[in-house]
PDB file of N, CA and C in Angstrom:
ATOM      1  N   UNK A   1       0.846  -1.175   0.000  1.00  0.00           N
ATOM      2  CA  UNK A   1       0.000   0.000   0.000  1.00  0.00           C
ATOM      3  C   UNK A   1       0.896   1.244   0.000  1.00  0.00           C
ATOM      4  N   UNK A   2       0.360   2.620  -0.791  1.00  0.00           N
ATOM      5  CA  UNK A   2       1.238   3.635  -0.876  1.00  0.00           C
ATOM      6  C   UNK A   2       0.509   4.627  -0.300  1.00  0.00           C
ATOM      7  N   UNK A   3      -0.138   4.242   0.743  1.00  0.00           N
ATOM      8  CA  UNK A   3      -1.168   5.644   1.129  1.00  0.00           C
ATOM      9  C   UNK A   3      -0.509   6.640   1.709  1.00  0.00           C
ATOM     10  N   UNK A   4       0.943   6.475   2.637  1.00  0.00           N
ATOM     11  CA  UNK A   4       1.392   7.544   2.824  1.00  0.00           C
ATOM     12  C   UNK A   4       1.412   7.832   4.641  1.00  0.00           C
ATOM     13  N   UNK A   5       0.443   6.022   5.146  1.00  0.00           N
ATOM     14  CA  UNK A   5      -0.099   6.533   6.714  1.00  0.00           C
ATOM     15  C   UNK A   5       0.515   6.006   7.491  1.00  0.00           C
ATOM     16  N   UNK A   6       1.044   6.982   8.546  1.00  0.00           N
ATOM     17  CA  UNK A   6       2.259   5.875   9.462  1.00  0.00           C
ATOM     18  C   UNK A   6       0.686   5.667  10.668  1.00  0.00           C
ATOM     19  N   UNK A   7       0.977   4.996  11.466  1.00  0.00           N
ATOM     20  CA  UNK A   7       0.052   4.457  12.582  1.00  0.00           C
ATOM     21  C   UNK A   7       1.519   4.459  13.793  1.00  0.00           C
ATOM     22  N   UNK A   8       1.675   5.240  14.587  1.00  0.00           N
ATOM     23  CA  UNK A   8       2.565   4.838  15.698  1.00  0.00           C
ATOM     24  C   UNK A   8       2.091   4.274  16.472  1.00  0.00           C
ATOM     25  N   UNK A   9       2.605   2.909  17.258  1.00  0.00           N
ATOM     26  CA  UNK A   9       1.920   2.344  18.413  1.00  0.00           C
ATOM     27  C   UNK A   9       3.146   2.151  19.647  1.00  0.00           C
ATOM     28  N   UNK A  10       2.983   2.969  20.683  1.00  0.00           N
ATOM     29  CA  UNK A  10       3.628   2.443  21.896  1.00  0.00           C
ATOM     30  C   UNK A  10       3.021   1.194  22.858  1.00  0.00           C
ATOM     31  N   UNK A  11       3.958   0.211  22.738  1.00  0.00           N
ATOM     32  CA  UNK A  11       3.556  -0.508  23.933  1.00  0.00           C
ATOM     33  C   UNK A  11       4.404  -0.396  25.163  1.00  0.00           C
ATOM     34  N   UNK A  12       3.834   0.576  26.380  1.00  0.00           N
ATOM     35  CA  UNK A  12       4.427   0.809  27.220  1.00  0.00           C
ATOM     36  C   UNK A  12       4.179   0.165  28.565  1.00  0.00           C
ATOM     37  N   UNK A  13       4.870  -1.236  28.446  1.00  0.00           N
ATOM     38  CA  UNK A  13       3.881  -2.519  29.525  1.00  0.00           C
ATOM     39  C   UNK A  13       4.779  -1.586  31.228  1.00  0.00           C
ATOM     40  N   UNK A  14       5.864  -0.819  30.680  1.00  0.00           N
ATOM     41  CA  UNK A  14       5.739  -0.138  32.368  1.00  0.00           C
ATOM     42  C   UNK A  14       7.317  -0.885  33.266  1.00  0.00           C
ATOM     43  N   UNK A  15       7.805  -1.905  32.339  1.00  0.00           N
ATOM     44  CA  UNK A  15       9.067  -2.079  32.666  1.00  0.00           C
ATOM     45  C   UNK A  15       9.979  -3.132  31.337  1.00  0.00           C
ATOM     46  N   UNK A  16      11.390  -2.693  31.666  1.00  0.00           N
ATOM     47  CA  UNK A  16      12.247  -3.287  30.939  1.00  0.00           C
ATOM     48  C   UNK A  16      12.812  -4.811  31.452  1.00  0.00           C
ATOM     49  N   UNK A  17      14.170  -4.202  30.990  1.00  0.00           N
ATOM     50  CA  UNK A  17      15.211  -5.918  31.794  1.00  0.00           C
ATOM     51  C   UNK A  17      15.090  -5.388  33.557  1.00  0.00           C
ATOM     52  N   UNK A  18      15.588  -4.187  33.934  1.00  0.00           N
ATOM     53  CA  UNK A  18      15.504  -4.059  35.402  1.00  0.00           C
ATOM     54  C   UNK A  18      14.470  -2.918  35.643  1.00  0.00           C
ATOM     55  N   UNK A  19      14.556  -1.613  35.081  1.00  0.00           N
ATOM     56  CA  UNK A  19      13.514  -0.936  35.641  1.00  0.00           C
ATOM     57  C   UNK A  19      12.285  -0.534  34.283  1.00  0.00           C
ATOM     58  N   UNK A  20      11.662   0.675  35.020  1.00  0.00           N
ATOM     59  CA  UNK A  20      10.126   1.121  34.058  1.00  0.00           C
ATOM     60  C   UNK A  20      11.068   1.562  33.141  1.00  0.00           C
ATOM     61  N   UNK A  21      10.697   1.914  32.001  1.00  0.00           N
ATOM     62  CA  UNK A  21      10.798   2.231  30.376  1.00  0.00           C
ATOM     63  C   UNK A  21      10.834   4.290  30.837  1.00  0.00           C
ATOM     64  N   UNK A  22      11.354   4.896  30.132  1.00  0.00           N
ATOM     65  CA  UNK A  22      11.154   6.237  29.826  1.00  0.00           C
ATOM     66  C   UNK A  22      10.171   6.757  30.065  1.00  0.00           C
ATOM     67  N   UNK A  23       9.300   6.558  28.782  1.00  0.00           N
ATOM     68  CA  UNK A  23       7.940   7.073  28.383  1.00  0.00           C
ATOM     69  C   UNK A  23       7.008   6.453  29.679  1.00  0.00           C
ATOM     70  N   UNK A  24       7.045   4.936  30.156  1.00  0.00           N
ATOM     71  CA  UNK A  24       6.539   4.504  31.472  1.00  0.00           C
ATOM     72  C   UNK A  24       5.921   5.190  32.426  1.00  0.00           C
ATOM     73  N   UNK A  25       7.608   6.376  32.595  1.00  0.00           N
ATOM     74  CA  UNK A  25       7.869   6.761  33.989  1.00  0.00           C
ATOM     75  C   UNK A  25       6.498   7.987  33.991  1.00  0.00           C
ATOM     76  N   UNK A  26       6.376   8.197  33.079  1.00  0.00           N
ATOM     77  CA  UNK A  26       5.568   9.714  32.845  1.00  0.00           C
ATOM     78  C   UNK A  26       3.907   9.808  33.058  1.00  0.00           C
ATOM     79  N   UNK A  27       3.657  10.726  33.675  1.00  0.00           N
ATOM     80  CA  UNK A  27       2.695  10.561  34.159  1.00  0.00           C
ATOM     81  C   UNK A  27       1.365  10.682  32.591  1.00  0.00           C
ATOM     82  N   UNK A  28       0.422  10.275  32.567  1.00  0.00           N
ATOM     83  CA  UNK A  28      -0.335  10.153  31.169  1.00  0.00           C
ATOM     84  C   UNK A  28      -0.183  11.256  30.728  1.00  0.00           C
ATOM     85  N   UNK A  29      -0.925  11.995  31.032  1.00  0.00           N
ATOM     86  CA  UNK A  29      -0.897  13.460  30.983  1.00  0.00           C
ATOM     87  C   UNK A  29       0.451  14.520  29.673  1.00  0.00           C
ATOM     88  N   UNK A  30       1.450  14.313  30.891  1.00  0.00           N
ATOM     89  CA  UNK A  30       2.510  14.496  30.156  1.00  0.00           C
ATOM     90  C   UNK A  30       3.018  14.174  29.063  1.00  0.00           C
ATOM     91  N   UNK A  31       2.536  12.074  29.130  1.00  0.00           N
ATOM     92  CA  UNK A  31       2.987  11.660  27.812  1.00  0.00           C
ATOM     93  C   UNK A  31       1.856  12.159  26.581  1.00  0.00           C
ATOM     94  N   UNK A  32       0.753  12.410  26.929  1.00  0.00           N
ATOM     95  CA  UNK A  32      -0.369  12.768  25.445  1.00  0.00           C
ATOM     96  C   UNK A  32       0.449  14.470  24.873  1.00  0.00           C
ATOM     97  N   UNK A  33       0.501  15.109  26.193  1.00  0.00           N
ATOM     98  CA  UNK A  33       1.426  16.849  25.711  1.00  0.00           C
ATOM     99  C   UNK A  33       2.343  16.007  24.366  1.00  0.00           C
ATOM    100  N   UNK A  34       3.731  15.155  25.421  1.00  0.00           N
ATOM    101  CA  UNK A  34       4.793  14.903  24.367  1.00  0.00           C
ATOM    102  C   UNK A  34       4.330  14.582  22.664  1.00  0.00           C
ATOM    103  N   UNK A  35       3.642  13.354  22.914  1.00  0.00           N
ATOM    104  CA  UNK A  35       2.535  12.930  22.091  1.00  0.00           C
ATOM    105  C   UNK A  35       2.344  13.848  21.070  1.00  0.00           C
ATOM    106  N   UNK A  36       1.117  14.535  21.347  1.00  0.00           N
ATOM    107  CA  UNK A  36       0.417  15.949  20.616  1.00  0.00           C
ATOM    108  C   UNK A  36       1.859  17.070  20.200  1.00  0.00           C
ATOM    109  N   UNK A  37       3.026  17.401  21.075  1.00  0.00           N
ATOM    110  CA  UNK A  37       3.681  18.094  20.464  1.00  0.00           C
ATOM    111  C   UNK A  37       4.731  17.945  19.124  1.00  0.00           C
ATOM    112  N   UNK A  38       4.334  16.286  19.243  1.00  0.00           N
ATOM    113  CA  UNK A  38       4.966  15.614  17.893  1.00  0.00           C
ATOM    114  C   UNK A  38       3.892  15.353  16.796  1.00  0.00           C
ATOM    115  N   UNK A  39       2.204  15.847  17.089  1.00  0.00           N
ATOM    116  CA  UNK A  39       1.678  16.252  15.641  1.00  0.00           C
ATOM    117  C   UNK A  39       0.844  14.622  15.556  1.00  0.00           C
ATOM    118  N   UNK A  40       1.094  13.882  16.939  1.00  0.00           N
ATOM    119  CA  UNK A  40      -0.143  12.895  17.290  1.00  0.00           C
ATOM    120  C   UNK A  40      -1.659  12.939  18.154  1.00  0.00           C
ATOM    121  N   UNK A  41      -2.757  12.211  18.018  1.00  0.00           N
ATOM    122  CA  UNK A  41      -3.330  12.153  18.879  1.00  0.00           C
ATOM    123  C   UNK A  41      -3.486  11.117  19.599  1.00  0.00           C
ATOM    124  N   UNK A  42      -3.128  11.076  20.389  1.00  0.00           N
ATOM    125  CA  UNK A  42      -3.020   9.298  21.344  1.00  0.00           C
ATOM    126  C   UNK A  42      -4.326   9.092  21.845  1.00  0.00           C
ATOM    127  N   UNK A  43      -4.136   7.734  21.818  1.00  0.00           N
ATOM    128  CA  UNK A  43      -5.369   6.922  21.977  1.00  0.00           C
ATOM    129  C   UNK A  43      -4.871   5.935  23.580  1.00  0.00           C
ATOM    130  N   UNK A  44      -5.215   5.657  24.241  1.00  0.00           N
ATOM    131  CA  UNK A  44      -4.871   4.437  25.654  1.00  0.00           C
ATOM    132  C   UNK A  44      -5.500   3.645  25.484  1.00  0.00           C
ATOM    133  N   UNK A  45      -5.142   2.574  25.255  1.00  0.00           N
ATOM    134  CA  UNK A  45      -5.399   1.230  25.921  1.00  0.00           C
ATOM    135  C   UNK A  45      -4.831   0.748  26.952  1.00  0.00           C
ATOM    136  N   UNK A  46      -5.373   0.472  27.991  1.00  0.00           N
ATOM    137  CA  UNK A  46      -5.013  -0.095  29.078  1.00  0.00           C
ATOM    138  C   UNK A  46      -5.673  -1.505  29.489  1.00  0.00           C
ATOM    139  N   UNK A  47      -5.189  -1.721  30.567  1.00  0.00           N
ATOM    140  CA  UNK A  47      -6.190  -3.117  31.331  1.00  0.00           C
ATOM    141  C   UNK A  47      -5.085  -4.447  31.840  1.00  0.00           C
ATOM    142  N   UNK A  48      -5.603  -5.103  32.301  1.00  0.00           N
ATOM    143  CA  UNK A  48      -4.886  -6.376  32.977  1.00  0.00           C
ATOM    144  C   UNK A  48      -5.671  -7.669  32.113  1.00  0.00           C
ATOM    145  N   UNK A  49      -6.883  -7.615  32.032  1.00  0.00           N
ATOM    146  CA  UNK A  49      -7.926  -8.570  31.442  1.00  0.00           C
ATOM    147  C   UNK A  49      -7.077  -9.196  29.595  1.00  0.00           C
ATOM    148  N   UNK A  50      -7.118 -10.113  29.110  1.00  0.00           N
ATOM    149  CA  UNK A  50      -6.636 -10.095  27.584  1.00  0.00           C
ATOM    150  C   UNK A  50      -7.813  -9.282  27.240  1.00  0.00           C
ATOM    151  N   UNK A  51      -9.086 -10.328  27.264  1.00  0.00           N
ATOM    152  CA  UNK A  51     -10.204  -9.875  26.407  1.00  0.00           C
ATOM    153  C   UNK A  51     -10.375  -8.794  26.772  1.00  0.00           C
ATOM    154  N   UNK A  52     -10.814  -7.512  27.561  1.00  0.00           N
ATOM    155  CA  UNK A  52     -11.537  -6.738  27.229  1.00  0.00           C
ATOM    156  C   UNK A  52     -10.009  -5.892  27.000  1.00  0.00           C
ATOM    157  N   UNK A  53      -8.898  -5.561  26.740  1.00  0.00           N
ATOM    158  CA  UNK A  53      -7.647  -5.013  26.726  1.00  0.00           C
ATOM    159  C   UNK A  53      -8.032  -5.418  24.913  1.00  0.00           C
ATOM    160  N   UNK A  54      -8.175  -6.853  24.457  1.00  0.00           N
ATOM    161  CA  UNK A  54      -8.424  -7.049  23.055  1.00  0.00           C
ATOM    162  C   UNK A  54      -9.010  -6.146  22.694  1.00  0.00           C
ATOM    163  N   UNK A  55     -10.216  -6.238  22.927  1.00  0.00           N
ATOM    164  CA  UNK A  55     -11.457  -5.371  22.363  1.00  0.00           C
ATOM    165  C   UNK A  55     -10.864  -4.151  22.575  1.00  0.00           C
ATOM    166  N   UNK A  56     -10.558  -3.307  23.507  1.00  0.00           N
ATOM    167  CA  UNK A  56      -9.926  -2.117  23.815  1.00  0.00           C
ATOM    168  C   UNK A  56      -9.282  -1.261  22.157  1.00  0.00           C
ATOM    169  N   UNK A  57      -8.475  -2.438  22.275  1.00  0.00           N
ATOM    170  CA  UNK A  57      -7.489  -2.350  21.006  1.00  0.00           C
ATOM    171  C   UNK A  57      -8.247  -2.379  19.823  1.00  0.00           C
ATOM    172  N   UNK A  58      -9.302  -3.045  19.788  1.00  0.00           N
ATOM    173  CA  UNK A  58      -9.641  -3.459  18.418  1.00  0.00           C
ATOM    174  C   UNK A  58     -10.153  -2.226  17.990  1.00  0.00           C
ATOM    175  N   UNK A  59     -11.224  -1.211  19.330  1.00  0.00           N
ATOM    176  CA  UNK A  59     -11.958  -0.191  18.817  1.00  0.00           C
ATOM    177  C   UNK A  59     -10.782   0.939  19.013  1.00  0.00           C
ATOM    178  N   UNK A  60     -10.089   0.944  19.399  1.00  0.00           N
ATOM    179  CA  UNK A  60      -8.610   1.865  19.302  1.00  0.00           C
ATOM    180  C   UNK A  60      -8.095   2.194  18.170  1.00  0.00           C
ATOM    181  N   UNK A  61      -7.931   0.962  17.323  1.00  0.00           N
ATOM    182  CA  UNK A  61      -7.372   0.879  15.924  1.00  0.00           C
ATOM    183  C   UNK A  61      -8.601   1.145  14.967  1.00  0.00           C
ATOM    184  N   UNK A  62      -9.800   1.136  15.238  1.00  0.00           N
ATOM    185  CA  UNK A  62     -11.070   1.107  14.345  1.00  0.00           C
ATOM    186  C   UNK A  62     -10.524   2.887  14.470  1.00  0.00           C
ATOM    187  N   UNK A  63     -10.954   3.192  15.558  1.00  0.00           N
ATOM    188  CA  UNK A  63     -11.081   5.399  15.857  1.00  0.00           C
ATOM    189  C   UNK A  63      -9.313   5.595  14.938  1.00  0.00           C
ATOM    190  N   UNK A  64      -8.583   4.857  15.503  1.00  0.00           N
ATOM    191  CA  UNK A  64      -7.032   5.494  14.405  1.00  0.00           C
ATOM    192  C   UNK A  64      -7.356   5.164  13.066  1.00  0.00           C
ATOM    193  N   UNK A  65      -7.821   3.842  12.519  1.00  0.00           N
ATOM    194  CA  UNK A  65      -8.102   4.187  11.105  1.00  0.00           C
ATOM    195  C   UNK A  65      -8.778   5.421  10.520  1.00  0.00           C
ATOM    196  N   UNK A  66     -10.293   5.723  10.916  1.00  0.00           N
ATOM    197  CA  UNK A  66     -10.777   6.380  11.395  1.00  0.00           C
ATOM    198  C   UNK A  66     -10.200   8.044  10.505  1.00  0.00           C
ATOM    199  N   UNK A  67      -9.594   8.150  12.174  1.00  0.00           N
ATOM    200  CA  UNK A  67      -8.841   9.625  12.273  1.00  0.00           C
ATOM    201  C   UNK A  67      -7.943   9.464  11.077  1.00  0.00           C
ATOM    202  N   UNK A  68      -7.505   8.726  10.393  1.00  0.00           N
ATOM    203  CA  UNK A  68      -6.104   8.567   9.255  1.00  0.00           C
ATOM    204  C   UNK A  68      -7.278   8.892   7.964  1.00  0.00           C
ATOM    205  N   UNK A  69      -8.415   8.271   7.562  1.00  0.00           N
ATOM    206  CA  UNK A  69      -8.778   7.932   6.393  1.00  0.00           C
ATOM    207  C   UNK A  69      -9.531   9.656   6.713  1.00  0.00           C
ATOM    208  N   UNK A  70     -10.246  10.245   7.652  1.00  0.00           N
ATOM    209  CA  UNK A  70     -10.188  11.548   8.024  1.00  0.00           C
ATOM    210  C   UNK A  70      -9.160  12.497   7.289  1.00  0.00           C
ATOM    211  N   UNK A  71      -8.115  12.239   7.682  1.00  0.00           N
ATOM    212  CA  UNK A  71      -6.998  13.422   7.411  1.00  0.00           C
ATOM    213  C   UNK A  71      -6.807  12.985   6.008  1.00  0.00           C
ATOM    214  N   UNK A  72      -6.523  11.802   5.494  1.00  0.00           N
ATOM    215  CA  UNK A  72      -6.291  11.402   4.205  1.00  0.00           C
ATOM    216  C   UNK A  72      -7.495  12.031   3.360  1.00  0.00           C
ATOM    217  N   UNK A  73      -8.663  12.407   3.476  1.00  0.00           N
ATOM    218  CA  UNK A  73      -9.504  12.913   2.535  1.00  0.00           C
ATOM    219  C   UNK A  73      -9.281  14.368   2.701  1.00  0.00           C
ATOM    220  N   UNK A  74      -9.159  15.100   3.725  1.00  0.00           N
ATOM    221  CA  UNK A  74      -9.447  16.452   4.001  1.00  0.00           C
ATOM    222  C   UNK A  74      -7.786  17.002   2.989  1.00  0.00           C
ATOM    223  N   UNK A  75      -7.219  16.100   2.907  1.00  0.00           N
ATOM    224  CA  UNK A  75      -5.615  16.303   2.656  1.00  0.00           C
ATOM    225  C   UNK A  75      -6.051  16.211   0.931  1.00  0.00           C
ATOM    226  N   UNK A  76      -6.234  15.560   0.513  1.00  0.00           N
ATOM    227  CA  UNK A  76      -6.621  14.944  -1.190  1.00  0.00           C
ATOM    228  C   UNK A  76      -7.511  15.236  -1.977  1.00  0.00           C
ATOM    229  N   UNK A  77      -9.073  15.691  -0.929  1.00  0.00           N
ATOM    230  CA  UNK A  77      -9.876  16.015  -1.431  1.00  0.00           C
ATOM    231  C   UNK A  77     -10.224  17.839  -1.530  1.00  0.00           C
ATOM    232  N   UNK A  78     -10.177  17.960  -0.208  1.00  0.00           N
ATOM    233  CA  UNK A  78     -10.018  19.188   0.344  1.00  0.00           C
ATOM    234  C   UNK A  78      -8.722  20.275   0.110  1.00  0.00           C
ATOM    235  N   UNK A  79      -7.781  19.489  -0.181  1.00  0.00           N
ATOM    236  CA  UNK A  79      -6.571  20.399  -0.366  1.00  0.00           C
ATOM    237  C   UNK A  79      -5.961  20.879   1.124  1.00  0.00           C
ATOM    238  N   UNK A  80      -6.645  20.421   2.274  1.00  0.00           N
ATOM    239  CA  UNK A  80      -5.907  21.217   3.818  1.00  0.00           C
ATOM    240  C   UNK A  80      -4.633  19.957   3.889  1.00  0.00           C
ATOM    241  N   UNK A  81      -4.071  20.490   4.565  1.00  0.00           N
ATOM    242  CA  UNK A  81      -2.570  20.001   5.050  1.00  0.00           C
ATOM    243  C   UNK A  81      -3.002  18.897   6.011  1.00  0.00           C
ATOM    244  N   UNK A  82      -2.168  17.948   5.935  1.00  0.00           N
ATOM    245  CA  UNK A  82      -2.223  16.909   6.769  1.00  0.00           C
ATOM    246  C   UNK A  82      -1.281  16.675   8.320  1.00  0.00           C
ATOM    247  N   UNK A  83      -0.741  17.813   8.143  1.00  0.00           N
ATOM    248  CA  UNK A  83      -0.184  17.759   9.305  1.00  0.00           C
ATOM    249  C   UNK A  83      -1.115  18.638  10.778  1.00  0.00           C
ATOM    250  N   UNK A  84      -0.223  18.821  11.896  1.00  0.00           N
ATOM    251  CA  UNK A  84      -1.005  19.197  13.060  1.00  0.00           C
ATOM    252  C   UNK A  84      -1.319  20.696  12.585  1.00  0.00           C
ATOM    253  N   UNK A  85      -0.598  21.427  11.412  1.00  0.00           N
ATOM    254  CA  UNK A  85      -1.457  22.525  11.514  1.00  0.00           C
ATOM    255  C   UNK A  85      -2.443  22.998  10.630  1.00  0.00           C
ATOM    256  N   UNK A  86      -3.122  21.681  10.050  1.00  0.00           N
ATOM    257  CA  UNK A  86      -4.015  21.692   9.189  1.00  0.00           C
ATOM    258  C   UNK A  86      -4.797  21.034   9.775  1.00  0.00           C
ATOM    259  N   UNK A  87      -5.139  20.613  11.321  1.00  0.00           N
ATOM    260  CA  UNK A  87      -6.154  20.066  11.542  1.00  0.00           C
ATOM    261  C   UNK A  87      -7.248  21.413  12.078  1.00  0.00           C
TER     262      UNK A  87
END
């Protein structure tokens, strides 16, 4: 496919070989700012459960397609910019 759409996904399970991960350490908050100041909108999935953490994900990735096939028309059809300052 040449559409052009990256999808970033962090999995931030909250630790490494000995301690929490970077991004881990940060309180949510902070990480959606970092997030958003790199021109994303983050989505959370969380949970302990598989299944409902599955499902979590499944409608996670449904809203990011979503938001992508969104910007991909407003970008192609519309002529606005696809980046954060064309939303």
């Amino acid at each position: 496919m040449h559409d052009g759409a990256v999808l970033p996904i962090l999995h931030l399970n909250g630790y490494k070989i000995a301690n929490p991960t970077v991004l881990s350490r940060l309180p949510e908050s902070e990480l959606d700012d970092l997030l958003k100041g790199y021109g994303h909108e983050p989505i959370h999935v969380t949970g302990d459960e598989p299944a409902a953490v599955h499902r979590a994900m499944a409608h996670a990735l449904d809203t990011a397609a979503d938001r992508i096939a969104g910007i991909q028309h407003a970008a192609r059809e519309e002529g606005r910019p696809n980046g954060p300052a064309g939303r």
